[in-house]
PDB file of N, CA and C in Angstrom:
ATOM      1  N   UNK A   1     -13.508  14.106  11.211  1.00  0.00           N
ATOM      2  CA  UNK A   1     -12.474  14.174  10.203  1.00  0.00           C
ATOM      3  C   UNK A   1     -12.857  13.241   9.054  1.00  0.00           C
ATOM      4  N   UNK A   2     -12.786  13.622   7.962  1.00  0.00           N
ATOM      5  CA  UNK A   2     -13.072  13.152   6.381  1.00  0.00           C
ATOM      6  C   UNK A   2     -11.879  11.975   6.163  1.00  0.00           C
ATOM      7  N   UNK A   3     -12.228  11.262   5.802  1.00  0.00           N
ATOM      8  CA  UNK A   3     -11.123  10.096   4.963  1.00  0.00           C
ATOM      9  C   UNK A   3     -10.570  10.546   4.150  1.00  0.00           C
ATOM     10  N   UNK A   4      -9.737  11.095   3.702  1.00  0.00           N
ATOM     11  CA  UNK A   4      -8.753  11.088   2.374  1.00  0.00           C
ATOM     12  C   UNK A   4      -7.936  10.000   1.862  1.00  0.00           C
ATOM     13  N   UNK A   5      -7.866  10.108   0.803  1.00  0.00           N
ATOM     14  CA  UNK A   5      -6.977   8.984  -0.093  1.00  0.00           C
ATOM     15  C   UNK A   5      -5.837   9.562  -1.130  1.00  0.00           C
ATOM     16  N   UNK A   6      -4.725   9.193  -0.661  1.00  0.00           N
ATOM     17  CA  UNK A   6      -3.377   9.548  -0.875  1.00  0.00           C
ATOM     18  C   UNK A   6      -3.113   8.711  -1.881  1.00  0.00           C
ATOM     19  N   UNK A   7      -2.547   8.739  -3.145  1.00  0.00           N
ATOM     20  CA  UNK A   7      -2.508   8.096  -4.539  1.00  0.00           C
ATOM     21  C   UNK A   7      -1.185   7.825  -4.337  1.00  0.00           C
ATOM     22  N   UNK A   8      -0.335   6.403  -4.176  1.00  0.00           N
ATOM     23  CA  UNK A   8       1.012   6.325  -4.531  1.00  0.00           C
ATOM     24  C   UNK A   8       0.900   5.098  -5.780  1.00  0.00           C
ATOM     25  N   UNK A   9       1.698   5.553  -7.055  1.00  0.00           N
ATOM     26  CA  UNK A   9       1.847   4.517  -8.118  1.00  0.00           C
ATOM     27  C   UNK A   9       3.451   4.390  -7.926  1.00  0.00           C
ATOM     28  N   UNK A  10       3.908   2.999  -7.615  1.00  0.00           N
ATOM     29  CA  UNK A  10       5.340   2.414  -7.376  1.00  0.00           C
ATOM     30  C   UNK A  10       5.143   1.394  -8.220  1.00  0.00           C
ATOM     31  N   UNK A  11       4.455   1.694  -9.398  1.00  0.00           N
ATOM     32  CA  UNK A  11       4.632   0.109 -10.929  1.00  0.00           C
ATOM     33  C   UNK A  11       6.075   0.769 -11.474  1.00  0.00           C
ATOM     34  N   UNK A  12       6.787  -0.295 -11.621  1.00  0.00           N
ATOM     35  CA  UNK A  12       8.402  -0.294 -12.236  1.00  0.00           C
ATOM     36  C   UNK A  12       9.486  -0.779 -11.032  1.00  0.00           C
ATOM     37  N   UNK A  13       8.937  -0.010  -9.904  1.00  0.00           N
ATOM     38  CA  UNK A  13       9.773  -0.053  -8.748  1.00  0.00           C
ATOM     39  C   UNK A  13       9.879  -1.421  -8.553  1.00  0.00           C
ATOM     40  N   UNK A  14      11.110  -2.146  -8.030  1.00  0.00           N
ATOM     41  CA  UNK A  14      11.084  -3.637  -7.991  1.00  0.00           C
ATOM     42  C   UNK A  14      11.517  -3.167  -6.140  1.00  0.00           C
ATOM     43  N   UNK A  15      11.058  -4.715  -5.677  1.00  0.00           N
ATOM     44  CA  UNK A  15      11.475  -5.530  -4.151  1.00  0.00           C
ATOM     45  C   UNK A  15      12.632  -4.918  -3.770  1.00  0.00           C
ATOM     46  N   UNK A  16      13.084  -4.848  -2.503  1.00  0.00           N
ATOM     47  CA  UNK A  16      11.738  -4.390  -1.399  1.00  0.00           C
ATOM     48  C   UNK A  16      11.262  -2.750  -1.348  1.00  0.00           C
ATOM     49  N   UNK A  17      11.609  -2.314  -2.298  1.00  0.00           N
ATOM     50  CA  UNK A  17      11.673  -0.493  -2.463  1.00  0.00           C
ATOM     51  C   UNK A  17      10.395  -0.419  -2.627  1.00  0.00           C
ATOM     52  N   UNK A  18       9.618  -0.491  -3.259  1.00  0.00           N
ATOM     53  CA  UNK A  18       8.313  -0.478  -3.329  1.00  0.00           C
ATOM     54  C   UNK A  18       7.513  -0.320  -2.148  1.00  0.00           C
ATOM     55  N   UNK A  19       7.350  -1.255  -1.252  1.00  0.00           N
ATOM     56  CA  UNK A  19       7.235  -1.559  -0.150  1.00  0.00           C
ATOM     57  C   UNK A  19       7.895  -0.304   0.816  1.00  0.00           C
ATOM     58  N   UNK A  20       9.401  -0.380   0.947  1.00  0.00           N
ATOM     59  CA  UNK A  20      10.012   0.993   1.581  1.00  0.00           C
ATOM     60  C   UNK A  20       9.195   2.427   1.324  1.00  0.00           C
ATOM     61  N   UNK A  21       8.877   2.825  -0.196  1.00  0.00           N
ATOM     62  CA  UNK A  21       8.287   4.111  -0.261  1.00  0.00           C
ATOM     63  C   UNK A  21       6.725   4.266   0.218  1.00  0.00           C
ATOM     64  N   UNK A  22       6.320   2.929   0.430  1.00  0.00           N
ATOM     65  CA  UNK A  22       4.658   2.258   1.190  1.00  0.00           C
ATOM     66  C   UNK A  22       4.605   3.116   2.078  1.00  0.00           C
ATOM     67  N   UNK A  23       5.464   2.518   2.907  1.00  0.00           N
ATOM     68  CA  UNK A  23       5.917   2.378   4.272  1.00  0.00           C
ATOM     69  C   UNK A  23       5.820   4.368   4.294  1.00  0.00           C
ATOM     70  N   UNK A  24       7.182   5.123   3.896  1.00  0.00           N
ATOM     71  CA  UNK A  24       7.282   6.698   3.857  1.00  0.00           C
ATOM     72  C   UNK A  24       6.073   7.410   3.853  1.00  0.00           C
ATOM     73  N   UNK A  25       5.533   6.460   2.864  1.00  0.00           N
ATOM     74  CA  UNK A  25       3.757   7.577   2.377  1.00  0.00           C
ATOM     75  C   UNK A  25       3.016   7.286   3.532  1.00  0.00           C
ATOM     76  N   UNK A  26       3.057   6.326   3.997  1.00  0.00           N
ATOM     77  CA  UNK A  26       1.688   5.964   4.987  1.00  0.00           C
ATOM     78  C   UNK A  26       2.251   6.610   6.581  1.00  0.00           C
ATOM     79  N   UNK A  27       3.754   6.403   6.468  1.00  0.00           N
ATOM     80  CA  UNK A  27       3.947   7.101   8.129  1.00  0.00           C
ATOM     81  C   UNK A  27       3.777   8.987   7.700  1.00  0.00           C
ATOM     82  N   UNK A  28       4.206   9.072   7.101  1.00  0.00           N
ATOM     83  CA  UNK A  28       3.332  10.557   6.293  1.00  0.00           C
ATOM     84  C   UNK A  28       1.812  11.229   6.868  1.00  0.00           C
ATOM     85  N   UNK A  29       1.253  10.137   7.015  1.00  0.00           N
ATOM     86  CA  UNK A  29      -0.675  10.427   6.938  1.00  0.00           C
ATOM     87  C   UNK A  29      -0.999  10.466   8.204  1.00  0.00           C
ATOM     88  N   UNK A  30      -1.812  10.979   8.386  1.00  0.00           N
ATOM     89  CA  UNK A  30      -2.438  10.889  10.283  1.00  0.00           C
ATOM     90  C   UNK A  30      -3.097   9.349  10.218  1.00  0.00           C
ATOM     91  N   UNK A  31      -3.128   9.142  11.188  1.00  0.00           N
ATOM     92  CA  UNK A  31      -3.863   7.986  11.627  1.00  0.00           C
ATOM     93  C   UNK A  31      -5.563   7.959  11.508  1.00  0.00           C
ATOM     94  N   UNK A  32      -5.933   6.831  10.606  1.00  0.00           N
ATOM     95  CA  UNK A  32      -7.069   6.929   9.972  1.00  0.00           C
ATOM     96  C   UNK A  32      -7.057   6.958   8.093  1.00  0.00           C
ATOM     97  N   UNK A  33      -6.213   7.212   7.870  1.00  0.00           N
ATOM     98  CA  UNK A  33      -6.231   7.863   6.729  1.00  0.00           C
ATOM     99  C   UNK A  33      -5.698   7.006   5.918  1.00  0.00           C
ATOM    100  N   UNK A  34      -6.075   6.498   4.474  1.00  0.00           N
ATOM    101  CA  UNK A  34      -6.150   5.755   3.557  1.00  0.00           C
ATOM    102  C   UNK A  34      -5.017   5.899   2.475  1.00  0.00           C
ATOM    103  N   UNK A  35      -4.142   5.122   2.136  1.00  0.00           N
ATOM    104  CA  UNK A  35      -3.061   5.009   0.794  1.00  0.00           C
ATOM    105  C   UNK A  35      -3.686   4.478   0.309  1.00  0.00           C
ATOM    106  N   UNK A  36      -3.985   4.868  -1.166  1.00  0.00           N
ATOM    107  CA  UNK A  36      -3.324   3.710  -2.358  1.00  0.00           C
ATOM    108  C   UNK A  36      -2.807   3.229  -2.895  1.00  0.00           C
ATOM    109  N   UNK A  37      -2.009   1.788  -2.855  1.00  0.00           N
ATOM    110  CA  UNK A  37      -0.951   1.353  -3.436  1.00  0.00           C
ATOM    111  C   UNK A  37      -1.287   0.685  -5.115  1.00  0.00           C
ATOM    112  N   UNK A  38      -0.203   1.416  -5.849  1.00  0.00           N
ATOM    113  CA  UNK A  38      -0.248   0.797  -6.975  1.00  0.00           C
ATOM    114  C   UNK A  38       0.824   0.031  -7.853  1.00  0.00           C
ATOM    115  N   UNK A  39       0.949  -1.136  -7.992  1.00  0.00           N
ATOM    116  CA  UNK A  39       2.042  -1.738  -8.631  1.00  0.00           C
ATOM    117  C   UNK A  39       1.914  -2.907  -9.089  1.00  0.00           C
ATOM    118  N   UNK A  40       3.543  -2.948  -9.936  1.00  0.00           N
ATOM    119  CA  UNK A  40       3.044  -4.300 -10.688  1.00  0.00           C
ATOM    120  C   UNK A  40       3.830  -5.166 -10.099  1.00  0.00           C
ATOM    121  N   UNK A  41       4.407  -5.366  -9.087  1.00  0.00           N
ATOM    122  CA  UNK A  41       5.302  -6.435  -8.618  1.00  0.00           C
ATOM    123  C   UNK A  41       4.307  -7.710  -8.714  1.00  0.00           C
ATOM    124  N   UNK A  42       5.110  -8.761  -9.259  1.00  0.00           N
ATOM    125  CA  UNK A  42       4.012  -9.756  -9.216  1.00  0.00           C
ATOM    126  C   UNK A  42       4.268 -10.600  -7.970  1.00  0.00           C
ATOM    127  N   UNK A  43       5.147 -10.425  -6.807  1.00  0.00           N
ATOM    128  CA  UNK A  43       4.999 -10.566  -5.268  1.00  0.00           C
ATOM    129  C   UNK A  43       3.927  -9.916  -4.065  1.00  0.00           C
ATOM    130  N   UNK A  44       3.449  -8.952  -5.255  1.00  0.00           N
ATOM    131  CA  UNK A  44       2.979  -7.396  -4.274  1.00  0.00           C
ATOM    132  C   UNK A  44       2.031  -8.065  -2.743  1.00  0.00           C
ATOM    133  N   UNK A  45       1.189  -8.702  -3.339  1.00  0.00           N
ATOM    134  CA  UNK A  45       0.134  -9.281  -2.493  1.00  0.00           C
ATOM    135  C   UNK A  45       0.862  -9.917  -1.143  1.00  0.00           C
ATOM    136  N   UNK A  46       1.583 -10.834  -1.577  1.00  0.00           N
ATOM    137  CA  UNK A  46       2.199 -11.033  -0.305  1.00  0.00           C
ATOM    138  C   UNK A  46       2.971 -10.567   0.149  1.00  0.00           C
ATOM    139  N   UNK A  47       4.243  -9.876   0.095  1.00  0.00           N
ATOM    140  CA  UNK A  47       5.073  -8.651   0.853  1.00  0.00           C
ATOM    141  C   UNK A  47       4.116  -8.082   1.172  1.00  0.00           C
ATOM    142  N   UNK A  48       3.061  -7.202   0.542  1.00  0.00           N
ATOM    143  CA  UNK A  48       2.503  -5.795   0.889  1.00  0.00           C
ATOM    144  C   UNK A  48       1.406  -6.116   2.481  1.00  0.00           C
ATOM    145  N   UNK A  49       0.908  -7.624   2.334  1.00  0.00           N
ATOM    146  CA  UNK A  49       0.380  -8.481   3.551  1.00  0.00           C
ATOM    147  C   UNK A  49       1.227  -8.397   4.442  1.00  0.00           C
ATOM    148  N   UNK A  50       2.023  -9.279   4.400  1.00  0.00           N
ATOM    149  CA  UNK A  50       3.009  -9.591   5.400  1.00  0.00           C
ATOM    150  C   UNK A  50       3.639  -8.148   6.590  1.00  0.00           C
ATOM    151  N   UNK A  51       3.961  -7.255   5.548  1.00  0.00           N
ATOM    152  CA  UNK A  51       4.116  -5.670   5.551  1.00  0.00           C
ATOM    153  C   UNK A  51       3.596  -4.911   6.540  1.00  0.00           C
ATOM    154  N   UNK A  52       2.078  -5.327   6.873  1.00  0.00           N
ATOM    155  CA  UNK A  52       0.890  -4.640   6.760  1.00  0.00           C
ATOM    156  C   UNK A  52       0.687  -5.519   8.321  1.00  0.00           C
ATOM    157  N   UNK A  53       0.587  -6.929   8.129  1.00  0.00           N
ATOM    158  CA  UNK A  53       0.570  -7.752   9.734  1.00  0.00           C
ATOM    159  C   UNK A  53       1.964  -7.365  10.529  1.00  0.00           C
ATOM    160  N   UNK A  54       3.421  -7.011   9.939  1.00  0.00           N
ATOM    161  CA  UNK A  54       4.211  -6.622  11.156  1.00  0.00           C
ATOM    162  C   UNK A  54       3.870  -5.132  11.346  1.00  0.00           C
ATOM    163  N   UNK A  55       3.620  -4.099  10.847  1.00  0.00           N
ATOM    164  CA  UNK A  55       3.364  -2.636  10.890  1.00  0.00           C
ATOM    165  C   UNK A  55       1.760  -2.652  11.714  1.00  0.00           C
ATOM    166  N   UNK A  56       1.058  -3.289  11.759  1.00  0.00           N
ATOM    167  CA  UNK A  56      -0.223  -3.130  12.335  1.00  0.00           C
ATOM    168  C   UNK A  56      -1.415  -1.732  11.646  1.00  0.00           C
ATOM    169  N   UNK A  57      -1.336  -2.092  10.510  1.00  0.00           N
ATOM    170  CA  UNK A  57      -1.689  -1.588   9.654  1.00  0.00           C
ATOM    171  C   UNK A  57      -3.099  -2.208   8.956  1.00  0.00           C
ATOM    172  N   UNK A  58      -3.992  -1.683   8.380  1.00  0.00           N
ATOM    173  CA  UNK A  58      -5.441  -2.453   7.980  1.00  0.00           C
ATOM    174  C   UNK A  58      -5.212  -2.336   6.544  1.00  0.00           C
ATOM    175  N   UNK A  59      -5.021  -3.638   6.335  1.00  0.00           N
ATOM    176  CA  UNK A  59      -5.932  -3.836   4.362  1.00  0.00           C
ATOM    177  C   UNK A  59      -7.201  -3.766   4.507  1.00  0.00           C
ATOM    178  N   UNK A  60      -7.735  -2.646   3.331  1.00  0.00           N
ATOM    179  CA  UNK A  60      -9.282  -2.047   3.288  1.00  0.00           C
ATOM    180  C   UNK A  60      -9.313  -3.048   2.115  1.00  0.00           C
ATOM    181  N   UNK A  61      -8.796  -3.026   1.141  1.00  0.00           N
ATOM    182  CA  UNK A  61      -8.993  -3.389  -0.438  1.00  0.00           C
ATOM    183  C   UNK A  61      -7.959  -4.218  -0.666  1.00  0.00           C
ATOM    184  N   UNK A  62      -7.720  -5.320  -1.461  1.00  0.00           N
ATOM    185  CA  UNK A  62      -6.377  -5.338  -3.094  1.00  0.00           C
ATOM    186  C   UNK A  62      -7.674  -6.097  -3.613  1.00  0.00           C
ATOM    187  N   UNK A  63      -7.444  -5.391  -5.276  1.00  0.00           N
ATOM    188  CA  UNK A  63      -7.549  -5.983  -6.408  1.00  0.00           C
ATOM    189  C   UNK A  63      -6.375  -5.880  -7.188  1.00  0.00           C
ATOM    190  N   UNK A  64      -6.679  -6.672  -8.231  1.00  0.00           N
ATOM    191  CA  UNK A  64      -6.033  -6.968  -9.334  1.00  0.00           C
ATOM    192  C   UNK A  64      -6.505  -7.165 -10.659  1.00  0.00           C
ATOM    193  N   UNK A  65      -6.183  -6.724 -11.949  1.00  0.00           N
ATOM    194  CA  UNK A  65      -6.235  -6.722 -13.147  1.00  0.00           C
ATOM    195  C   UNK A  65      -4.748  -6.661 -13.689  1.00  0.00           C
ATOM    196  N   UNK A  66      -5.153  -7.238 -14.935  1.00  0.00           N
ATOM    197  CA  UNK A  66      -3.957  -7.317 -16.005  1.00  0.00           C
ATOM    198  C   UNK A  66      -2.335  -7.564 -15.603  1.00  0.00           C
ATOM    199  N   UNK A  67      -2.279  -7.828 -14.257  1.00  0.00           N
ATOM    200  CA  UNK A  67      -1.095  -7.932 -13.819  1.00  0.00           C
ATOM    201  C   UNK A  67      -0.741  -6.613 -12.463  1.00  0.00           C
ATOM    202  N   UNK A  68      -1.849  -5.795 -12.588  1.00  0.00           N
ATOM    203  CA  UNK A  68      -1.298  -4.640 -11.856  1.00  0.00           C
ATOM    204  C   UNK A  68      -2.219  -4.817 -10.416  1.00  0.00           C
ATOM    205  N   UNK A  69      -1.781  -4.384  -9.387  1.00  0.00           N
ATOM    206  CA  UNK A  69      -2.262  -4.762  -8.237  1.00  0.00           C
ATOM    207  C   UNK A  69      -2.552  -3.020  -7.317  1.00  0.00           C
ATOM    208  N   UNK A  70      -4.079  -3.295  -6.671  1.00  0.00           N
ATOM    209  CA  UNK A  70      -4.221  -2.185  -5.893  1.00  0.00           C
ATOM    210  C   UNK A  70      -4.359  -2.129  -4.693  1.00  0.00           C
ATOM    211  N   UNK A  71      -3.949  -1.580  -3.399  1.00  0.00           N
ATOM    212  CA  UNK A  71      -4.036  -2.171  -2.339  1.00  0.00           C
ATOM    213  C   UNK A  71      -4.659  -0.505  -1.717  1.00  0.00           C
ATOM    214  N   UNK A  72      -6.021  -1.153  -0.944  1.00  0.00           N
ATOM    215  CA  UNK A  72      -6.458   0.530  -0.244  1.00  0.00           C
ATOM    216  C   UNK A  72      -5.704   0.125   1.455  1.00  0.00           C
ATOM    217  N   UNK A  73      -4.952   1.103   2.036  1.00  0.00           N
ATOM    218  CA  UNK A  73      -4.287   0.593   3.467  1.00  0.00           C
ATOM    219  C   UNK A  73      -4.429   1.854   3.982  1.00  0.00           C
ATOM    220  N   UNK A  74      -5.128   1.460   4.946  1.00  0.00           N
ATOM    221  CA  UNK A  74      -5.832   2.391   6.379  1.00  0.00           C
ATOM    222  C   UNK A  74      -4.431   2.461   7.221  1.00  0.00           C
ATOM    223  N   UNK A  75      -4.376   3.411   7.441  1.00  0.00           N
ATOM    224  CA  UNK A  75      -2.949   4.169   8.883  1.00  0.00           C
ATOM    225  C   UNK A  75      -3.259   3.882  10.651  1.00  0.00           C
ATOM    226  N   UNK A  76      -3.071   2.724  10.575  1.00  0.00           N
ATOM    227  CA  UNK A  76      -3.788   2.693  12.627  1.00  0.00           C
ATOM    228  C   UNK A  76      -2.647   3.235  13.237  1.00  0.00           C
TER     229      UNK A  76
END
């Protein structure tokens, strides 16, 4: 089975909704399979961590530019 990458942009969306529609997209995907999170919360990094260690979930990626944050998150 191929990796796919599922595009979610939640920039505007403020705490903890952002995070909530994360959460929808990724229980969505089979297991294995890659989101991208995109937003500008300037918390993102740590909720979207924290998020990610109670869900048992893998951070592949976050970067950041200009304020906007990308997070690649694998589905275990």
């Amino acid at each position: 089975m191929s990796t796919q990458i599922r595009e979610l942009n939640v920039a505007g969306v403020p705490a903890p909704f952002y995070v909530l529609r994360a959460k929808q997209a990724l229980d969505g995907l089979p297991v294995g399979q890659i989101l991208a999170l995109t937003t500008d919360a300037p918390n993102a990094p740590r909720e979207i961590r924290t998020w990610l260690e109670h869900a048992g979930h893998q951070m592949v990626s976050n970067e950041a530019s200009a304020g906007v944050h990308r997070f690649l998150i694998r589905r275990l």
